[in-house]
N, C-alpha and C. Protein backbone atom coordinates (compact mmCIF):
# COMPACT_ATOMS: atom_id res chain seq x y z
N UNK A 1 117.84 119.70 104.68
CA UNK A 1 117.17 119.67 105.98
C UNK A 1 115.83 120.37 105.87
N UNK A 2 114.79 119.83 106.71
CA UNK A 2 113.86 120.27 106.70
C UNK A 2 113.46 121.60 107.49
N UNK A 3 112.65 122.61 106.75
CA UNK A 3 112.51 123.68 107.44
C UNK A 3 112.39 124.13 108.81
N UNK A 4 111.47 123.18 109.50
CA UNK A 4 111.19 123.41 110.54
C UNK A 4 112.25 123.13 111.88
N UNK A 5 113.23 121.92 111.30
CA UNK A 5 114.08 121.44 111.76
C UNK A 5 115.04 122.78 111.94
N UNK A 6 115.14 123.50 110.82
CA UNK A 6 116.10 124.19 110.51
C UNK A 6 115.76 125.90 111.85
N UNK A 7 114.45 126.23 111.43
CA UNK A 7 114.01 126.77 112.11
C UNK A 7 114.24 126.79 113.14
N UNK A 8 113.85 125.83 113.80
CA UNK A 8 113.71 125.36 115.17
C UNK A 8 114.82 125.49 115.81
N UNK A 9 116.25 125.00 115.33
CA UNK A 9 117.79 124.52 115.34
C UNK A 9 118.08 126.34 115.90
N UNK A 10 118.06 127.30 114.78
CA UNK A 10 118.02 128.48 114.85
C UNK A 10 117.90 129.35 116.12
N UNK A 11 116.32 128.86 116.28
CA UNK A 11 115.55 129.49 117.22
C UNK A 11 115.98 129.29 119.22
N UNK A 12 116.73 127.87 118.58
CA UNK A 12 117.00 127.79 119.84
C UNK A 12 118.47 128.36 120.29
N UNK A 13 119.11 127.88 119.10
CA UNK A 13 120.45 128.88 119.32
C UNK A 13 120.43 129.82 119.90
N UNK A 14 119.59 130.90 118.87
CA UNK A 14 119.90 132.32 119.25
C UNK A 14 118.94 132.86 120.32
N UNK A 15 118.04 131.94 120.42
CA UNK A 15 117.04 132.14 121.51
C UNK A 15 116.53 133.16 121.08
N UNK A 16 115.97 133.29 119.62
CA UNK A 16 115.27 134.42 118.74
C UNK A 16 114.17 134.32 119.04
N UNK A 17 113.48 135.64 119.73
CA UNK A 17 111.38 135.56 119.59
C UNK A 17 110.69 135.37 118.49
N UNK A 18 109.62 134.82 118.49
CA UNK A 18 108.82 134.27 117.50
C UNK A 18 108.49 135.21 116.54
N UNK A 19 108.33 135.60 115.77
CA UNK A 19 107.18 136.33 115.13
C UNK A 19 106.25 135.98 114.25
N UNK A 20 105.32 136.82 114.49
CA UNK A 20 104.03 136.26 113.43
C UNK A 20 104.16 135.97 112.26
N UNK A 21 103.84 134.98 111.69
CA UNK A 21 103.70 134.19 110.04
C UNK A 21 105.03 133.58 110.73
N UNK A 22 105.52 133.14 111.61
CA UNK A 22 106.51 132.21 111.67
C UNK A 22 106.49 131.07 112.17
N UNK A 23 107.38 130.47 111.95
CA UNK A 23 107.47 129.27 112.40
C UNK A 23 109.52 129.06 112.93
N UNK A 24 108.82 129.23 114.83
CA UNK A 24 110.07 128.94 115.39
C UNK A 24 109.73 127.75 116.58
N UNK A 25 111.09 127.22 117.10
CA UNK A 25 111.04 126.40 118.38
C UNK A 25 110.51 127.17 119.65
N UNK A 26 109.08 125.72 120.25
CA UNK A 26 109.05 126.65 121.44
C UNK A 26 109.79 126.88 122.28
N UNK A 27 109.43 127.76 123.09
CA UNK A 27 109.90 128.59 124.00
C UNK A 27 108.80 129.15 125.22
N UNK A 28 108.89 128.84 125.99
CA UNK A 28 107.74 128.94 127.12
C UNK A 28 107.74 130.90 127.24
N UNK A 29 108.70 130.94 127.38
CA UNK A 29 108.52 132.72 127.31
C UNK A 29 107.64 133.14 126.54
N UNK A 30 108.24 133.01 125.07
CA UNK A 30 107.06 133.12 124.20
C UNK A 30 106.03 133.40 123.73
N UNK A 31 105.63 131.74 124.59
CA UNK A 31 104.61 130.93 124.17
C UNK A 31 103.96 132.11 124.84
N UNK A 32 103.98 132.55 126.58
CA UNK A 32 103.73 132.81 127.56
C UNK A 32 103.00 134.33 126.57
N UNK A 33 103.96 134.65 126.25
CA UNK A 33 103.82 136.38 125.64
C UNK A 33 103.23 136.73 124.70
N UNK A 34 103.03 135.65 123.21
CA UNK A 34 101.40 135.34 122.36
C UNK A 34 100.32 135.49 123.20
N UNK A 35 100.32 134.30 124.26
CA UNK A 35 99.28 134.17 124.93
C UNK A 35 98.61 135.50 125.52
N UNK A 36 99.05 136.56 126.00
CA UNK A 36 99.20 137.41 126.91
C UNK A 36 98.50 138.50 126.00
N UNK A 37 99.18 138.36 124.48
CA UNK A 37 98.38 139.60 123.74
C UNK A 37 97.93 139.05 122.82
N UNK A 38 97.15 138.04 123.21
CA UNK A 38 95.87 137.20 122.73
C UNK A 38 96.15 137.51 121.03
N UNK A 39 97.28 136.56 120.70
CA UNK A 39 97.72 136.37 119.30
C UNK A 39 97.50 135.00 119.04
N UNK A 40 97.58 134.58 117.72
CA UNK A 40 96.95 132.90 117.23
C UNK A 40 98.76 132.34 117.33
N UNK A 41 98.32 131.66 117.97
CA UNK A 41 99.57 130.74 118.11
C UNK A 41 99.42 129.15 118.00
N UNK A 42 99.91 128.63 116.84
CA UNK A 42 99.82 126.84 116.83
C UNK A 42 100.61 126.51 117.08
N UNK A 43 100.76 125.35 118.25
CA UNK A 43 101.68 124.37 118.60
C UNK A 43 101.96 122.89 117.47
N UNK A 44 102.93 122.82 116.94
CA UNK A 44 103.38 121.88 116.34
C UNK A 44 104.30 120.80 116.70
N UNK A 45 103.92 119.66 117.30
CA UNK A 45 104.85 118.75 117.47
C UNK A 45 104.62 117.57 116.51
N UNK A 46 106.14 117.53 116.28
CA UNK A 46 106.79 116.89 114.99
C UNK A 46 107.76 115.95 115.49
N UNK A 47 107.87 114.90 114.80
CA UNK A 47 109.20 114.34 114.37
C UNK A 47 109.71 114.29 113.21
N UNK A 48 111.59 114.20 112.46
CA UNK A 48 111.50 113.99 111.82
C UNK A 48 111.23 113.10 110.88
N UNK A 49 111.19 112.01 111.02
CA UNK A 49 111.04 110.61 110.57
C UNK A 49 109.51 110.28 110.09
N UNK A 50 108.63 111.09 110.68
CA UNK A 50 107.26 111.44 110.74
C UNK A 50 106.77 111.63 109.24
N UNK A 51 106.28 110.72 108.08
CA UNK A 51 105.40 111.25 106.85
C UNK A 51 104.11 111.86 107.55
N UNK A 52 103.57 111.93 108.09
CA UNK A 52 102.63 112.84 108.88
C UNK A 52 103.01 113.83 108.37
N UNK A 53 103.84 113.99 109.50
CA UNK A 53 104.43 115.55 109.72
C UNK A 53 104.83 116.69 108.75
N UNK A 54 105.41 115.73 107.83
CA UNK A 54 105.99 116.15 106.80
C UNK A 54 104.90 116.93 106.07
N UNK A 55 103.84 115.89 105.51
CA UNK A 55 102.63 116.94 105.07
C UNK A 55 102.08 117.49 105.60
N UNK A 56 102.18 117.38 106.83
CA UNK A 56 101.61 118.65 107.80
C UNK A 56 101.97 119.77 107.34
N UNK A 57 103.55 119.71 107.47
CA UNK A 57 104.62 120.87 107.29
C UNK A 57 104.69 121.77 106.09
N UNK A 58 104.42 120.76 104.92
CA UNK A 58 104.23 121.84 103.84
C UNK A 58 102.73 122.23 103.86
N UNK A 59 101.45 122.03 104.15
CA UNK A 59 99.98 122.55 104.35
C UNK A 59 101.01 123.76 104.73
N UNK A 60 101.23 124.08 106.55
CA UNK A 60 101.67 125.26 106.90
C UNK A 60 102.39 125.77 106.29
N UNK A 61 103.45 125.21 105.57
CA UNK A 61 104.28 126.75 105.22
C UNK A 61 103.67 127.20 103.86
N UNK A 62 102.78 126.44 103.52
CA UNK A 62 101.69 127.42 102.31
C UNK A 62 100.83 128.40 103.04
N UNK A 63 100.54 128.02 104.10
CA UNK A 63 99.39 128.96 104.48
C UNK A 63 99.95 130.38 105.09
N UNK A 64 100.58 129.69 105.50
CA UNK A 64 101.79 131.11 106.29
C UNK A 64 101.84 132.18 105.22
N UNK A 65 102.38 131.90 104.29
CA UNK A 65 102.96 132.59 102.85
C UNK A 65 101.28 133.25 102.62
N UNK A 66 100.42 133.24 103.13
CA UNK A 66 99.28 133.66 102.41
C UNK A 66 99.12 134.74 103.78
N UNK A 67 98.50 135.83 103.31
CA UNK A 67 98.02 137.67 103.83
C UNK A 67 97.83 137.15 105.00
N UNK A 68 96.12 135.86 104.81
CA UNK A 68 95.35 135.50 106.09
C UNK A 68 95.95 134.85 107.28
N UNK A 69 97.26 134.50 107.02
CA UNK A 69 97.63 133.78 107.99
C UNK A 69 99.10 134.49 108.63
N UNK A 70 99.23 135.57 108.32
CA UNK A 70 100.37 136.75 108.20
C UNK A 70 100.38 136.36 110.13
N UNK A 71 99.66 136.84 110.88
CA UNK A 71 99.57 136.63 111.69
C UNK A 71 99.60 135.47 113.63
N UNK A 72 99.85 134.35 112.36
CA UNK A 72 99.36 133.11 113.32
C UNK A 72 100.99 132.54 113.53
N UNK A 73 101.76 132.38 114.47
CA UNK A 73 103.03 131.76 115.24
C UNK A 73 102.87 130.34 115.02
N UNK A 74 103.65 129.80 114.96
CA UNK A 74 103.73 128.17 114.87
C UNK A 74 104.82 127.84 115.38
N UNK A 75 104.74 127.37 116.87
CA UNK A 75 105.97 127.06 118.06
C UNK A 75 106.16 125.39 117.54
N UNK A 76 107.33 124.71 117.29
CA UNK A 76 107.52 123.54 117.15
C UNK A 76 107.96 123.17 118.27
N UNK A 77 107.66 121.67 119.05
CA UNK A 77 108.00 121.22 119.38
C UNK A 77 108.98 119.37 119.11
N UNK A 78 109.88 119.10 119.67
CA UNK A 78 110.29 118.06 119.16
C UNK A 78 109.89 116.64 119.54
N UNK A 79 109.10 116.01 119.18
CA UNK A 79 108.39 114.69 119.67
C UNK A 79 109.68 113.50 120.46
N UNK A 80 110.50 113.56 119.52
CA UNK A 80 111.50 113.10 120.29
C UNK A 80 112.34 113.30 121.72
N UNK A 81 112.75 114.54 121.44
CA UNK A 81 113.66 115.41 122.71
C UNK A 81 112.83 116.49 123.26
N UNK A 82 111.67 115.94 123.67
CA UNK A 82 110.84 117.46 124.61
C UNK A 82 109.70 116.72 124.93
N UNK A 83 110.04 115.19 125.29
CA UNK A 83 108.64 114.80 125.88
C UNK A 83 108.30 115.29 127.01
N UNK A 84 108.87 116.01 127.92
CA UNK A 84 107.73 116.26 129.21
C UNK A 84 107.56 117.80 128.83
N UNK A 85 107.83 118.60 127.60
CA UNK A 85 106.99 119.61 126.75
C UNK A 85 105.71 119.11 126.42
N UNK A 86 105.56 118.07 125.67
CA UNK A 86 104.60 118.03 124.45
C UNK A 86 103.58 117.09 125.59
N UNK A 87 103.72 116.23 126.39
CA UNK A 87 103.28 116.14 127.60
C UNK A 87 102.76 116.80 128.29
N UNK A 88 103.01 118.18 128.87
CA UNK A 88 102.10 119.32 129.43
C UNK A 88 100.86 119.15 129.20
N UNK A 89 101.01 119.46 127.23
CA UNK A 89 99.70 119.96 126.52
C UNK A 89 99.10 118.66 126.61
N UNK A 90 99.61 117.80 126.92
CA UNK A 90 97.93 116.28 126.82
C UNK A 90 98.30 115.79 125.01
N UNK A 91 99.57 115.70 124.63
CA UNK A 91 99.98 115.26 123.63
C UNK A 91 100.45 113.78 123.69
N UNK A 92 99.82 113.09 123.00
CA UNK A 92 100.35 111.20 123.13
C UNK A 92 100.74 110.96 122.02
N UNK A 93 101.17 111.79 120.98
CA UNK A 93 101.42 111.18 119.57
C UNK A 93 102.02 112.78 118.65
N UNK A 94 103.35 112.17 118.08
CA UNK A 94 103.41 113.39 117.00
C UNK A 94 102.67 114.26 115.51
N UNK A 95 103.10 114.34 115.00
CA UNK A 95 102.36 115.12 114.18
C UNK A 95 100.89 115.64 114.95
N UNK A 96 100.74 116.53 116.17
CA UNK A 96 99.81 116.88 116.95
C UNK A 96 100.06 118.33 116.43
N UNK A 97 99.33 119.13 116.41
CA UNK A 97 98.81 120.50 116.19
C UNK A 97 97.76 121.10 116.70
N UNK A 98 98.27 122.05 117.62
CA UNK A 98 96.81 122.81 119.13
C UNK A 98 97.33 124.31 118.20
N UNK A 99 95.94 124.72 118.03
CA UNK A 99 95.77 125.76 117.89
C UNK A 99 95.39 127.10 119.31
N UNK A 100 96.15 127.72 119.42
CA UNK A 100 95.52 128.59 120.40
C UNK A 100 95.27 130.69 120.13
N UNK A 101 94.24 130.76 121.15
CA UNK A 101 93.64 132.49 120.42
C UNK A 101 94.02 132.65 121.85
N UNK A 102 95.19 133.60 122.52
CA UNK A 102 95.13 133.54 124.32
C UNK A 102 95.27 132.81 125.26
N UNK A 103 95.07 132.43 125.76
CA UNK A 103 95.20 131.09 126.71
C UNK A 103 93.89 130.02 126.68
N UNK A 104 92.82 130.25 125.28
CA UNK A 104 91.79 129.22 124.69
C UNK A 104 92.89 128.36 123.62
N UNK A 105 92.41 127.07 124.28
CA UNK A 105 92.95 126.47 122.94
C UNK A 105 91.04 126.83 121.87
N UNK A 106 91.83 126.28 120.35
CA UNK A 106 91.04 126.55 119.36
C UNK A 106 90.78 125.58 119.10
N UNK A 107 92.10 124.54 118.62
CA UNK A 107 91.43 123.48 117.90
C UNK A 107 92.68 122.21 118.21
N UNK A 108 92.38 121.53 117.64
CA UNK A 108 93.58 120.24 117.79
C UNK A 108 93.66 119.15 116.81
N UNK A 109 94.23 118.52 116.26
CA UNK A 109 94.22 117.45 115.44
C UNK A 109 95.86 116.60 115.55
N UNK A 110 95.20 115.45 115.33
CA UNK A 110 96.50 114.75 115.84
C UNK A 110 96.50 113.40 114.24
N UNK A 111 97.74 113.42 113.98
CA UNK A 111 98.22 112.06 113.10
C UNK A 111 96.82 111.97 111.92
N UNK A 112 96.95 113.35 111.14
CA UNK A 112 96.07 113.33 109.91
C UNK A 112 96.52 114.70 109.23
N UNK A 113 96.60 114.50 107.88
CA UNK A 113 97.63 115.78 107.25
C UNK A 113 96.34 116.54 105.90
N UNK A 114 95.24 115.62 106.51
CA UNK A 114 94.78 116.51 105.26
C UNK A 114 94.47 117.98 105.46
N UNK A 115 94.78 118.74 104.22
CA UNK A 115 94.69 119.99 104.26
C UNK A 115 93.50 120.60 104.56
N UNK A 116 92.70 120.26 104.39
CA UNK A 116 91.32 120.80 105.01
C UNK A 116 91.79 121.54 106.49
N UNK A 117 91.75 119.98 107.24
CA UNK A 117 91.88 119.81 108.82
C UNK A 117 93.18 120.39 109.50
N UNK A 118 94.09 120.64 108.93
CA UNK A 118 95.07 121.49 108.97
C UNK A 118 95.03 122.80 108.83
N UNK A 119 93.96 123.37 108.43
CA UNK A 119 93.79 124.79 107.69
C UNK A 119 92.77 125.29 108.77
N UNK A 120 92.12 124.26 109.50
CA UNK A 120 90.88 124.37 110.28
C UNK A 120 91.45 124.12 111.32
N UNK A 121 92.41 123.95 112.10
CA UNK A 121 93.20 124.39 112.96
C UNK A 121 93.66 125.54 113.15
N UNK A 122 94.58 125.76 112.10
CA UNK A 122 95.22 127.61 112.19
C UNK A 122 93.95 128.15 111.82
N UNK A 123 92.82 128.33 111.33
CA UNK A 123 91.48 129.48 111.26
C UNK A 123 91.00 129.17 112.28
N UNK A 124 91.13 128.38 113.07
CA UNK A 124 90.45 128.62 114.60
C UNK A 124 90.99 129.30 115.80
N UNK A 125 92.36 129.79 115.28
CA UNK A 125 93.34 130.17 116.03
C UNK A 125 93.08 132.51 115.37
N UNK A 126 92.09 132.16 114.99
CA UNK A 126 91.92 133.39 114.00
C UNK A 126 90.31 134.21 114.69
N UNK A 127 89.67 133.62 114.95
CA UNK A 127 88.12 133.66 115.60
C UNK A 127 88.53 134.66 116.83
């Protein structure tokens, strides 16, 4: 199973808070409480079935693993089972990734996995 899946599965169970360099399911509380002490938080909505996503997924969990990104949350959402979630944010398509610093979004990219543009999402979530 895939990490995030796995993550996510977890997160919702135990209804565990996020922490930084992680990657858990959102949670509007949360989300709410990054926001609040203006921490980098990326929204990730995924499916699994998604090759997108997939290389999305490993870009992040390399970057995570690195000092600079010790800091930045990565809330998943499920493209499938949380459309009037991923809906809120003005999301029409999976593999979408909003970067946010507070209640600014940073950056956004939707249905493209190159690592560049992936990396330039979470560093905008860093500014």
């Amino acid at each position: 199973m895939r990490i995030f899946a796995t993550l996510a599965a977890l997160a919702i169970a135990f209804a565990a808070p996020a922490q930084a360099g992680s990657v858990s399911g959102f949670r509007t509380q949360t989300f709410e409480a990054l926001q609040a002490r203006h921490r980098p938080v990326v929204l990730f909505v995924h499916a699994p079935w998604c090759p997108i996503c997939r290389a999305q997924e490993k870009t992040i969990t390399r970057l995570l693993a690195t000092p600079k990104y010790r800091d930045v949350t990565v809330l998943t959402i499920d493209f499938d089972s949380q459309k009037a979630l991923w809906s809120r944010f003005g999301v029409r398509q999976q593999s979408t990734l909003i970067g946010f610093r507070g209640s600014m979004e940073t950056g956004r990219l939707s249905f493209d996995a190159d690592p560049t543009r992936v990396t330039a999402v979470l560093d905008s979530t860093l500014r």
